[in-house]
PDB file of N, CA and C in Angstrom:
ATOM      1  N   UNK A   1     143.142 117.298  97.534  1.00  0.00           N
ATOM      2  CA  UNK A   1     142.531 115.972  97.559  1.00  0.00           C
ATOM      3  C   UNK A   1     141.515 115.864  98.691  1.00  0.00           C
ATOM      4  N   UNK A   2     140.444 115.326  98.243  1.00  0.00           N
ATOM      5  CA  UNK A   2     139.130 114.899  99.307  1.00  0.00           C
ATOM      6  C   UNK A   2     139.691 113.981  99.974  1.00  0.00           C
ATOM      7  N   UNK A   3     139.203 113.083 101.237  1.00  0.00           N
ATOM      8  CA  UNK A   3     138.871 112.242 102.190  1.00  0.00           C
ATOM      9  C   UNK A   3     138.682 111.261 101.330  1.00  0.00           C
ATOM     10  N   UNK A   4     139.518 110.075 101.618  1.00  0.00           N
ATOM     11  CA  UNK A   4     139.616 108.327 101.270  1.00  0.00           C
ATOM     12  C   UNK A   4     138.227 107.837 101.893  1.00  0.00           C
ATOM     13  N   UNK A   5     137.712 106.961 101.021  1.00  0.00           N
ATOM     14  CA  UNK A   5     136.999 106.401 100.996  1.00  0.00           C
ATOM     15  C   UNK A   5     136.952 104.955 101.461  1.00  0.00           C
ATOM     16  N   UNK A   6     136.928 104.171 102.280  1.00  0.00           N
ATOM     17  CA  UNK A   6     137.424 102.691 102.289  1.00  0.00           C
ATOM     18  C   UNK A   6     136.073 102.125 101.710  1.00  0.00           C
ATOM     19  N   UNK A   7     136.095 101.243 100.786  1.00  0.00           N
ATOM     20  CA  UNK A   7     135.009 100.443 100.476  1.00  0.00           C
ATOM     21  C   UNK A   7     135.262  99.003 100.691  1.00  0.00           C
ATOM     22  N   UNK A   8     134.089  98.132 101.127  1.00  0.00           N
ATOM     23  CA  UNK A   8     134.479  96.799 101.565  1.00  0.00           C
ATOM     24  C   UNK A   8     133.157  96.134 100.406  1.00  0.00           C
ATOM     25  N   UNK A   9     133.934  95.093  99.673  1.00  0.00           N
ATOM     26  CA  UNK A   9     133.013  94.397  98.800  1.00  0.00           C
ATOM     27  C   UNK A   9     132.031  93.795  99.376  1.00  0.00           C
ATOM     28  N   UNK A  10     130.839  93.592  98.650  1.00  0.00           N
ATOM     29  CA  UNK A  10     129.530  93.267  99.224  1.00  0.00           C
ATOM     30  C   UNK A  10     128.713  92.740  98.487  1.00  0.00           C
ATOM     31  N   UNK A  11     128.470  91.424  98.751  1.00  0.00           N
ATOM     32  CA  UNK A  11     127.681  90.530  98.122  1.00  0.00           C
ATOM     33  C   UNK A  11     126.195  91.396  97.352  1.00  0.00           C
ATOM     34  N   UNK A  12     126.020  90.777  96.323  1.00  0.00           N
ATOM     35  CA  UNK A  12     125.249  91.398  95.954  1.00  0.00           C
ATOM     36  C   UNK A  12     123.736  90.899  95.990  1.00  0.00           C
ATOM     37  N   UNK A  13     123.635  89.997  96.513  1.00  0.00           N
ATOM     38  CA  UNK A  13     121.986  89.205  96.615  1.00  0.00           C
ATOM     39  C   UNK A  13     122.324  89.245  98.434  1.00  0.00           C
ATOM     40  N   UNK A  14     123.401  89.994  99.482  1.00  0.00           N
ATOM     41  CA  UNK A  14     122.897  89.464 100.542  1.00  0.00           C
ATOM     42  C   UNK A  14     122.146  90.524 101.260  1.00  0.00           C
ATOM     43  N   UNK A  15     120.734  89.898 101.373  1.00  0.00           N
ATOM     44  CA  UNK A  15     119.560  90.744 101.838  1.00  0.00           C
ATOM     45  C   UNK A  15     119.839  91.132 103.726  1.00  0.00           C
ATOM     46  N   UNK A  16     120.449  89.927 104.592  1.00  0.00           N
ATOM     47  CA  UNK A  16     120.829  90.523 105.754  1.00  0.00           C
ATOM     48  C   UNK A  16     122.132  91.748 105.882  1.00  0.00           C
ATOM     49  N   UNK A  17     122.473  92.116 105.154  1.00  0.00           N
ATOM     50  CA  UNK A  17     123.319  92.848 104.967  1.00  0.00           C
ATOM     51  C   UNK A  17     122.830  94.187 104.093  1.00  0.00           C
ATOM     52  N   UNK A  18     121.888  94.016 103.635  1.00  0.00           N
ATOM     53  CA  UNK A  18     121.352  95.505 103.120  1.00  0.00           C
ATOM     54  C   UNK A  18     120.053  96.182 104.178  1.00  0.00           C
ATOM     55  N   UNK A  19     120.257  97.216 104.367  1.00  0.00           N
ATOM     56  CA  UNK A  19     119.585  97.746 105.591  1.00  0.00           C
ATOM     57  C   UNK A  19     117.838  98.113 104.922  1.00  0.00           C
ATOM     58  N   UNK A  20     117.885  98.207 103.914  1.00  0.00           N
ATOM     59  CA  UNK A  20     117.027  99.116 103.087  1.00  0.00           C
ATOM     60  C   UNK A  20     115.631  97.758 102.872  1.00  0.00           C
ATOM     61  N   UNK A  21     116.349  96.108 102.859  1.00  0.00           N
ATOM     62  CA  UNK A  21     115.452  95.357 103.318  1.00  0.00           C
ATOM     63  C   UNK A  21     115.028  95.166 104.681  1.00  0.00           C
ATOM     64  N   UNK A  22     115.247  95.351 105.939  1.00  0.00           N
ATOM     65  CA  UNK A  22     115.099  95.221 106.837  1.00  0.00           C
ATOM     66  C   UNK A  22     113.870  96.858 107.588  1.00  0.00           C
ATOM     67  N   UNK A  23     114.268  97.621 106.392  1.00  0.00           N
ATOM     68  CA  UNK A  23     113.225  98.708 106.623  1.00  0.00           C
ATOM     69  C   UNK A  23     111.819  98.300 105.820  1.00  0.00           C
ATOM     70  N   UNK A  24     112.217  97.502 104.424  1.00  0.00           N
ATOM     71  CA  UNK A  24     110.853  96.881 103.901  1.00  0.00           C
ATOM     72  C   UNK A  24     109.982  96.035 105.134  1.00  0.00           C
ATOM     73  N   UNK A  25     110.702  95.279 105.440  1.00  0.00           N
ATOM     74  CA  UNK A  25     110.184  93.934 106.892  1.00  0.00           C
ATOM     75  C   UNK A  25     109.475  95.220 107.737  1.00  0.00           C
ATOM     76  N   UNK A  26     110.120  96.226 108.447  1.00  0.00           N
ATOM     77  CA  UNK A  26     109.202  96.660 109.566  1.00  0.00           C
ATOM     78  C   UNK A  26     108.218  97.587 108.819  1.00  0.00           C
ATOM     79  N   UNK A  27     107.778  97.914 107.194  1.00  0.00           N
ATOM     80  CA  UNK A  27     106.948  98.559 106.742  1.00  0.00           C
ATOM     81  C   UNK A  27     105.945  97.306 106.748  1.00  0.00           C
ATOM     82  N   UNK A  28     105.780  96.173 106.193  1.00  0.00           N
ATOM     83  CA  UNK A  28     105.467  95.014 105.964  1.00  0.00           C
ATOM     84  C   UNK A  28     104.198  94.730 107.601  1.00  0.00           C
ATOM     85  N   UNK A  29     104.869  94.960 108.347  1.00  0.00           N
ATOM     86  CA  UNK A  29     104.897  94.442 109.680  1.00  0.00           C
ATOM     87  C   UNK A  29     103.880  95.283 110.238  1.00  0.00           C
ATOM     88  N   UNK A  30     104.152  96.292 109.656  1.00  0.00           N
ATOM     89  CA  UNK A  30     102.884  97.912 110.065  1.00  0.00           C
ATOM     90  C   UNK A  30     101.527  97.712 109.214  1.00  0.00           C
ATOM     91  N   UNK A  31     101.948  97.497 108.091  1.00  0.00           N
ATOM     92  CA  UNK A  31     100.396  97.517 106.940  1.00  0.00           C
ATOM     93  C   UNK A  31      99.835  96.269 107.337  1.00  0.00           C
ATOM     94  N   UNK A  32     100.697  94.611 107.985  1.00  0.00           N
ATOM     95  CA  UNK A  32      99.816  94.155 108.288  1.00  0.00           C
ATOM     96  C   UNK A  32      99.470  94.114 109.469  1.00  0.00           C
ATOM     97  N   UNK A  33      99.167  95.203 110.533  1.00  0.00           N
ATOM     98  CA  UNK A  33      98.211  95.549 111.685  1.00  0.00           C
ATOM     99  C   UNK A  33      97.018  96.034 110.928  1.00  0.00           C
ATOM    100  N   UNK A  34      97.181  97.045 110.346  1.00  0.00           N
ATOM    101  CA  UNK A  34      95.913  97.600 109.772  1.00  0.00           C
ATOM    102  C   UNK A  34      95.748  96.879 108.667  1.00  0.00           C
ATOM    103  N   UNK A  35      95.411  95.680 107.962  1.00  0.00           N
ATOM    104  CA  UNK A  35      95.085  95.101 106.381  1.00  0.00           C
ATOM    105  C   UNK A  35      94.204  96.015 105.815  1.00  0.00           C
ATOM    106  N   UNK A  36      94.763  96.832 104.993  1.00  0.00           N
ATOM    107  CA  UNK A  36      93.988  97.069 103.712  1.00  0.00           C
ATOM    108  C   UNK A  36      93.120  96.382 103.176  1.00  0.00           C
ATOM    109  N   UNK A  37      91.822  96.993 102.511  1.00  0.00           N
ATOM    110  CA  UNK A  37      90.520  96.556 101.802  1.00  0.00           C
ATOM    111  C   UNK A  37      90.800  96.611 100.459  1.00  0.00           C
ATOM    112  N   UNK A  38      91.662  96.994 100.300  1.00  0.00           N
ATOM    113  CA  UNK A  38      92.134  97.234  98.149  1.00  0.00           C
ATOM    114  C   UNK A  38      93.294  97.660  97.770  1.00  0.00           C
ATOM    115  N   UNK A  39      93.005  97.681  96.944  1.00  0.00           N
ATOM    116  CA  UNK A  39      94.355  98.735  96.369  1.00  0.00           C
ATOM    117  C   UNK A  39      95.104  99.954  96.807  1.00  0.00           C
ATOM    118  N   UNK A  40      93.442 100.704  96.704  1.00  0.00           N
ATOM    119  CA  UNK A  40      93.520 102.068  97.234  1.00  0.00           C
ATOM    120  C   UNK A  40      94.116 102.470  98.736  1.00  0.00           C
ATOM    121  N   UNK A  41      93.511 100.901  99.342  1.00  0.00           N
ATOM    122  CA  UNK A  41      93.944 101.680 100.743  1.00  0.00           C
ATOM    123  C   UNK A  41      95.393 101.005 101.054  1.00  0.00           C
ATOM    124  N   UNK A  42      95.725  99.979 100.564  1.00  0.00           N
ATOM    125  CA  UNK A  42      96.562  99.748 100.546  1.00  0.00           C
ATOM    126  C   UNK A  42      97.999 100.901 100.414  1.00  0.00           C
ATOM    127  N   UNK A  43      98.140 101.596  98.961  1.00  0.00           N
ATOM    128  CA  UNK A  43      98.635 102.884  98.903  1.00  0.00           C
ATOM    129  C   UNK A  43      98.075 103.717  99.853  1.00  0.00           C
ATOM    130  N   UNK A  44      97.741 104.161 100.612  1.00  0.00           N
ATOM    131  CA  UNK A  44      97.528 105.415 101.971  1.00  0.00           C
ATOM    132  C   UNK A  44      98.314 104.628 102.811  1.00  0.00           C
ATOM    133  N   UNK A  45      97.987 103.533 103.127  1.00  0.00           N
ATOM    134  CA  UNK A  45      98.849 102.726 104.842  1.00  0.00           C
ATOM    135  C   UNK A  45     100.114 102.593 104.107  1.00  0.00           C
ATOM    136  N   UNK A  46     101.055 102.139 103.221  1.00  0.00           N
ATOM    137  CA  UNK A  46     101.904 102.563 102.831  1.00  0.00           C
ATOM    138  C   UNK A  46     102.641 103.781 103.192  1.00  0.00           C
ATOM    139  N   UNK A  47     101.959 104.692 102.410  1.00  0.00           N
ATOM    140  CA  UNK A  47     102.409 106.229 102.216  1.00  0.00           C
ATOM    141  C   UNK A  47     102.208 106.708 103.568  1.00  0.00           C
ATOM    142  N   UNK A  48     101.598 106.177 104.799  1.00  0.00           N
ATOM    143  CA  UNK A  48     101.570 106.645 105.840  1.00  0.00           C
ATOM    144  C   UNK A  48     102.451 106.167 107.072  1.00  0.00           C
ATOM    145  N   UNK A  49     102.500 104.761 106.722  1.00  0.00           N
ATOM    146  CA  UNK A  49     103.496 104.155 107.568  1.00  0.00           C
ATOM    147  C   UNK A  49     104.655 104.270 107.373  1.00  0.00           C
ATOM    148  N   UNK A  50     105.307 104.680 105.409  1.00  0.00           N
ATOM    149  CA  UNK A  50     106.333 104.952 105.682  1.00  0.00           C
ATOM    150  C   UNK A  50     106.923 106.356 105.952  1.00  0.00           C
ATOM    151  N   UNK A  51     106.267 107.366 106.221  1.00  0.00           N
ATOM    152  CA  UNK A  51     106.011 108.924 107.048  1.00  0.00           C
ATOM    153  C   UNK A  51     106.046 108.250 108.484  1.00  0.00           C
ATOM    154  N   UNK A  52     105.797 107.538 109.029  1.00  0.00           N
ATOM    155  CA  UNK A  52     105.843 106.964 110.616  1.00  0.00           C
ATOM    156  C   UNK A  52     107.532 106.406 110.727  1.00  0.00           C
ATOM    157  N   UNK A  53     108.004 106.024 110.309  1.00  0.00           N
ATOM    158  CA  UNK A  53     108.871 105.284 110.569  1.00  0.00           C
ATOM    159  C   UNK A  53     110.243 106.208 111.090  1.00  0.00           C
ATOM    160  N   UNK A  54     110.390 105.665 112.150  1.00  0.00           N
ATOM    161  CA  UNK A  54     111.160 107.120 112.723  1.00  0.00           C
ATOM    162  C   UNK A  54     112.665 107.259 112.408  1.00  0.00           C
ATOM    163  N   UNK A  55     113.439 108.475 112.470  1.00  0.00           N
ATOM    164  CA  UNK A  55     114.845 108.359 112.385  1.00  0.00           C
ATOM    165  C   UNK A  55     115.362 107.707 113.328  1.00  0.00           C
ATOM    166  N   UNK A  56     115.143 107.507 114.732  1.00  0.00           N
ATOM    167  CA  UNK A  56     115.672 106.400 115.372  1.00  0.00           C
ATOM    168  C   UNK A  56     115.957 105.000 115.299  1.00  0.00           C
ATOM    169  N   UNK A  57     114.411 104.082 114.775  1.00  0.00           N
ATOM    170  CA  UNK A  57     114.698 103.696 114.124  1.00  0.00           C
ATOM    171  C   UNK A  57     114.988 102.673 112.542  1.00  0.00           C
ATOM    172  N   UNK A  58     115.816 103.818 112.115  1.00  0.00           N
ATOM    173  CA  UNK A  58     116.869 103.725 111.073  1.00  0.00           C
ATOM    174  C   UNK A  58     117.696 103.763 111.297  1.00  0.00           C
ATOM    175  N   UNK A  59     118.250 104.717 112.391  1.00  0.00           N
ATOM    176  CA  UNK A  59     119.373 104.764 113.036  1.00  0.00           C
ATOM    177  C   UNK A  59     119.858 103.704 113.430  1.00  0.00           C
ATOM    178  N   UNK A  60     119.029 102.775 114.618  1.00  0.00           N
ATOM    179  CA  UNK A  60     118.964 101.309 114.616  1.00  0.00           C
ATOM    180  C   UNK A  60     119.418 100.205 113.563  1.00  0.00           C
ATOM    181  N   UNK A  61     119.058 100.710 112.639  1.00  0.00           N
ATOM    182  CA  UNK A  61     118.953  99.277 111.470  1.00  0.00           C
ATOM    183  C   UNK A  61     120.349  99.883 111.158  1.00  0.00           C
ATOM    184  N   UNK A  62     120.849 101.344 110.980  1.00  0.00           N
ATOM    185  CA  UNK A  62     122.349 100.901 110.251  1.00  0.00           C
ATOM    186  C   UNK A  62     123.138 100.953 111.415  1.00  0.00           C
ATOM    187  N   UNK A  63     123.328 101.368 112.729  1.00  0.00           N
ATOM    188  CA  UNK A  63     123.923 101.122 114.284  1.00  0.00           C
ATOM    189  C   UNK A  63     124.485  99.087 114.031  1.00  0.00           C
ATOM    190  N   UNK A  64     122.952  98.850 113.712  1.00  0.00           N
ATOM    191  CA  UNK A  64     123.326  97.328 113.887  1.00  0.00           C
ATOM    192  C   UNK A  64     124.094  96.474 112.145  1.00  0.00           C
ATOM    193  N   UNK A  65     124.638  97.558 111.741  1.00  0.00           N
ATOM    194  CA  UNK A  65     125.100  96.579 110.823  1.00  0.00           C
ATOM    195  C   UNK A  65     126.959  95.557 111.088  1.00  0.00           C
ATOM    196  N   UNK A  66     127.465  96.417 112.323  1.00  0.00           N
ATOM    197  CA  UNK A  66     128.462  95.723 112.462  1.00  0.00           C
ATOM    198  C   UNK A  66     127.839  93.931 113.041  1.00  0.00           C
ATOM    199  N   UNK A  67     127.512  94.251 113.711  1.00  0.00           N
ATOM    200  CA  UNK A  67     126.730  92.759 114.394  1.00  0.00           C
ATOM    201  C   UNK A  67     125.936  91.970 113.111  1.00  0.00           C
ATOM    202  N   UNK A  68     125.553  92.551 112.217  1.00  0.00           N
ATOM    203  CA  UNK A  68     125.111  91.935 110.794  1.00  0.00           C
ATOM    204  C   UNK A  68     126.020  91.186 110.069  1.00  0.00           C
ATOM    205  N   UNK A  69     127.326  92.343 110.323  1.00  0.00           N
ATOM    206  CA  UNK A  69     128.469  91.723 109.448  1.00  0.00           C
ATOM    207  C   UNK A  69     129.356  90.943 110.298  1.00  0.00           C
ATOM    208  N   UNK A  70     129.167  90.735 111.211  1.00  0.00           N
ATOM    209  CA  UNK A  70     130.285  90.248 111.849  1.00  0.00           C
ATOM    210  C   UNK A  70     129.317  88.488 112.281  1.00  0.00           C
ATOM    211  N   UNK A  71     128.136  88.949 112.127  1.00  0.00           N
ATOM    212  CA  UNK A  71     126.967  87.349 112.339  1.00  0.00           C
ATOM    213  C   UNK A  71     126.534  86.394 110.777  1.00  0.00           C
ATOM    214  N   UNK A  72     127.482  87.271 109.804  1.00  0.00           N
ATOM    215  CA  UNK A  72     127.534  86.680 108.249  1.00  0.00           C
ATOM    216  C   UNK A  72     128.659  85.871 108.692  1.00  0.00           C
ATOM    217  N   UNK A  73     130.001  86.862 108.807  1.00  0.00           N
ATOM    218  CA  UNK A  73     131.003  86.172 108.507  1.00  0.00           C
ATOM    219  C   UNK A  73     131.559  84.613 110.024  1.00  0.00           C
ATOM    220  N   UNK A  74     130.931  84.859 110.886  1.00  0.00           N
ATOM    221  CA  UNK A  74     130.958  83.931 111.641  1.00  0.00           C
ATOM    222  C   UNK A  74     129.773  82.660 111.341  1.00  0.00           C
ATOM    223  N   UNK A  75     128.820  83.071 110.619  1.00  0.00           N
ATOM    224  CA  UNK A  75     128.921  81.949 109.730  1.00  0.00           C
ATOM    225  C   UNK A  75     128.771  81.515 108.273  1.00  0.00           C
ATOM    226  N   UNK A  76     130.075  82.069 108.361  1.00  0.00           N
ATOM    227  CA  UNK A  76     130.830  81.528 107.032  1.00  0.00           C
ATOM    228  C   UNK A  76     129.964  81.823 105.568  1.00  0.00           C
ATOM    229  N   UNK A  77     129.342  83.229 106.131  1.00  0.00           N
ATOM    230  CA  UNK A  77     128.390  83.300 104.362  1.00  0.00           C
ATOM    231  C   UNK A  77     126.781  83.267 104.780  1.00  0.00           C
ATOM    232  N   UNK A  78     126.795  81.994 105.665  1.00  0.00           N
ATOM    233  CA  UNK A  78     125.388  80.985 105.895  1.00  0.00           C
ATOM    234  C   UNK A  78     123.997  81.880 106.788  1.00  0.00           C
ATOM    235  N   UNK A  79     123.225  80.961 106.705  1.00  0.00           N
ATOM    236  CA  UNK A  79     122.229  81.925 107.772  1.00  0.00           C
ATOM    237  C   UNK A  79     122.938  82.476 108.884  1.00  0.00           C
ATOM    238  N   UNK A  80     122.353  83.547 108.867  1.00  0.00           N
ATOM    239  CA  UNK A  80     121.949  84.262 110.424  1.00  0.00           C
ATOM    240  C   UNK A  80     120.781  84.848 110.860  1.00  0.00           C
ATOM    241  N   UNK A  81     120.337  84.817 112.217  1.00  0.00           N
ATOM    242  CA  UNK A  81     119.442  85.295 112.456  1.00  0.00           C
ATOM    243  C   UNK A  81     118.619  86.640 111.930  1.00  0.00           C
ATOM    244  N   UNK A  82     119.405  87.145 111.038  1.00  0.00           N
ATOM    245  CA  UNK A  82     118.849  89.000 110.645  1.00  0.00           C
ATOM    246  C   UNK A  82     118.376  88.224 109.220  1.00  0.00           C
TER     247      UNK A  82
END
């Protein structure tokens, strides 16, 4: 037998709690320093910023998911700052 798995249920629309949005926000955050002129360039600052984006951090964004989850459930579901 393999290694147990613990899985903890997880809302399925909650965006502070998925890490993978919070990497969209700091791609977001990069393309608009440089604004793109079109389409075209739009796809390069994309495809380049997300080649920039470092393993640290990412490391960061999932490091901080206890404080994510623990700033849901203190309030009660409701906003939090992330």
């Amino acid at each position: 037998d393999g290694p147990s798995v613990s899985v903890l249920p997880w809302p399925a629309k909650s965006t502070d709690l998925n890490p993978i949005e919070h990497v969209w926000d700091l791609l977001d955050w990069r393309v608009r320093a440089i604004p793109p002129r079109n389409v075209q360039e739009l796809a390069g600052v994309l495809v380049e910023e997300w080649g920039n984006i470092s393993q640290q951090e990412l490391a960061n964004l999932v490091q901080s998911m206890r404080r994510r989850c623990t700033a849901v459930l203190n309030a009660a579901g409701g906003h939090t700052r992330y």
